[in-house]
Protein backbone atom coordinates (compact mmCIF):
# COMPACT_ATOMS: atom_id res chain seq x y z
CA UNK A 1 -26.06 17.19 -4.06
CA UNK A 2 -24.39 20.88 -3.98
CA UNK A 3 -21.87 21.20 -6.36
CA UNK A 4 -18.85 23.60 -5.00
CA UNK A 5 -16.00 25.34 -6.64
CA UNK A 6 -12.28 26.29 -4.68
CA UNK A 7 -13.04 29.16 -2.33
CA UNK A 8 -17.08 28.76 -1.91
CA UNK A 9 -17.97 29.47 1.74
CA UNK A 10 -19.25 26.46 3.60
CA UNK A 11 -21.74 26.20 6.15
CA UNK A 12 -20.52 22.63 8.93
CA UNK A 13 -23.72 22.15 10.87
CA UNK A 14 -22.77 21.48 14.79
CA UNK A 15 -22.10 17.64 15.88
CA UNK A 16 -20.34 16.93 12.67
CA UNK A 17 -17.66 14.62 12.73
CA UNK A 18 -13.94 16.15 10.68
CA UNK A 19 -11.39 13.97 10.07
CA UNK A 20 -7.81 14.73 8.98
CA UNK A 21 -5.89 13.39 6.24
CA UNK A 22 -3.15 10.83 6.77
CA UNK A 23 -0.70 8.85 4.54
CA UNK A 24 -1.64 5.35 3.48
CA UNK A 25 1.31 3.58 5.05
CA UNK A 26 0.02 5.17 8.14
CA UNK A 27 -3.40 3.64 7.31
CA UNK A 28 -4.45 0.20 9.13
CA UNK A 29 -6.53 -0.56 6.40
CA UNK A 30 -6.32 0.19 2.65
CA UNK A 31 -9.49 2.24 2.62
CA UNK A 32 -8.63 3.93 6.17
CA UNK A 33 -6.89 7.01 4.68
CA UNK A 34 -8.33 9.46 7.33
CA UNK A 35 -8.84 9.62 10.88
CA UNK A 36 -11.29 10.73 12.98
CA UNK A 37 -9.87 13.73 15.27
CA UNK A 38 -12.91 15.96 16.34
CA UNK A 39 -16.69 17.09 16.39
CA UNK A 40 -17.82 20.21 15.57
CA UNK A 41 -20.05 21.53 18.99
CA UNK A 42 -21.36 24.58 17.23
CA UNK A 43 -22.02 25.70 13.52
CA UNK A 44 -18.23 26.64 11.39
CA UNK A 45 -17.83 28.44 8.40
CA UNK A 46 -15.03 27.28 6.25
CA UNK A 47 -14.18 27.71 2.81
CA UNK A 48 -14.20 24.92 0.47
CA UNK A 49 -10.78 23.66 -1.15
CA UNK A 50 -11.50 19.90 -3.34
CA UNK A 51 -13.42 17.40 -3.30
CA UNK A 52 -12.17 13.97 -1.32
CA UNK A 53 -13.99 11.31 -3.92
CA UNK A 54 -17.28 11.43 -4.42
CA UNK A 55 -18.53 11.46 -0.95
CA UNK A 56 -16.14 13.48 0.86
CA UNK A 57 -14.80 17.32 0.44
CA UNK A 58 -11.75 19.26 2.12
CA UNK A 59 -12.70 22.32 3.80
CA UNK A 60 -10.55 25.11 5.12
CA UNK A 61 -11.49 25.96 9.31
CA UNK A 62 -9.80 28.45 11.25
CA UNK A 63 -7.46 25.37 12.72
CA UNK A 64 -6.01 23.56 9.05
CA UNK A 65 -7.49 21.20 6.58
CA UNK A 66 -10.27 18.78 7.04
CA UNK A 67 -12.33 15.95 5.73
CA UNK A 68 -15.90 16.35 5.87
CA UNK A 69 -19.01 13.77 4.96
CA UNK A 70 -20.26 15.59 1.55
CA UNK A 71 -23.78 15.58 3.03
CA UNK A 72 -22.97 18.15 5.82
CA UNK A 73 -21.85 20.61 4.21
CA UNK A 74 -23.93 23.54 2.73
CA UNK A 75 -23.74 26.58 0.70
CA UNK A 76 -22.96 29.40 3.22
CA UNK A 77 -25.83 31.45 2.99
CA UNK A 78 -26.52 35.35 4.86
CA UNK A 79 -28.83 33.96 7.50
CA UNK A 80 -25.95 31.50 8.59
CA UNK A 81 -23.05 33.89 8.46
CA UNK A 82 -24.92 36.13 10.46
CA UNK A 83 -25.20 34.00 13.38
CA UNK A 84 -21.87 33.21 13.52
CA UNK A 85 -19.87 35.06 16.25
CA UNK A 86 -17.98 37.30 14.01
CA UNK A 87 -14.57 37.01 17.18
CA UNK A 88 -15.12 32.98 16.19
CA UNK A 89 -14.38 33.41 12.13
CA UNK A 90 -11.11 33.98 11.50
CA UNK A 91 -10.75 32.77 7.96
């Protein structure tokens, strides 16, 4: 398991699920406190904010705030950064 700190840049593999956080009373279910809302189609960069719990982090894209599964996220390292389409990134 990575361990991140606030502001690390984060590597979100393609065909990743992100959810968005909601308020309880909104929840159906006790432990349904997010919901799904898209799938990445192509590799992000996003800069890491907190962790969820202990399976979850919340990770800064281009369009707000999301909740991402802690096991697809990844150090952002040069080889992935450069492959990004630098007109895509706007962090």
């Amino acid at each position: 398991m990575s361990s991140f700190a606030k502001g690390d840049l984060v590597h979100i593999p393609a065909e990743v699920y992100l959810f968005q956080p909601r308020p309880i009373r909104e929840a159906p279910f006790f432990n349904q406190n997010w919901k799904v809302t898209r799938k990445t189609n192509e590799p992000q960069l996003g800069i890491f904010l907190k962790y969820a719990n202990e399976k979850s982090v919340v990770v800064v894209l281009n369009d707000g705030e999301w909740v991402i599964d802690l096991r697809y996220v990844y150090p952002a390292e040069a080889e992935n950064v450069s492959r990004i389409d630098r007109n895509k990134v706007q962090l």
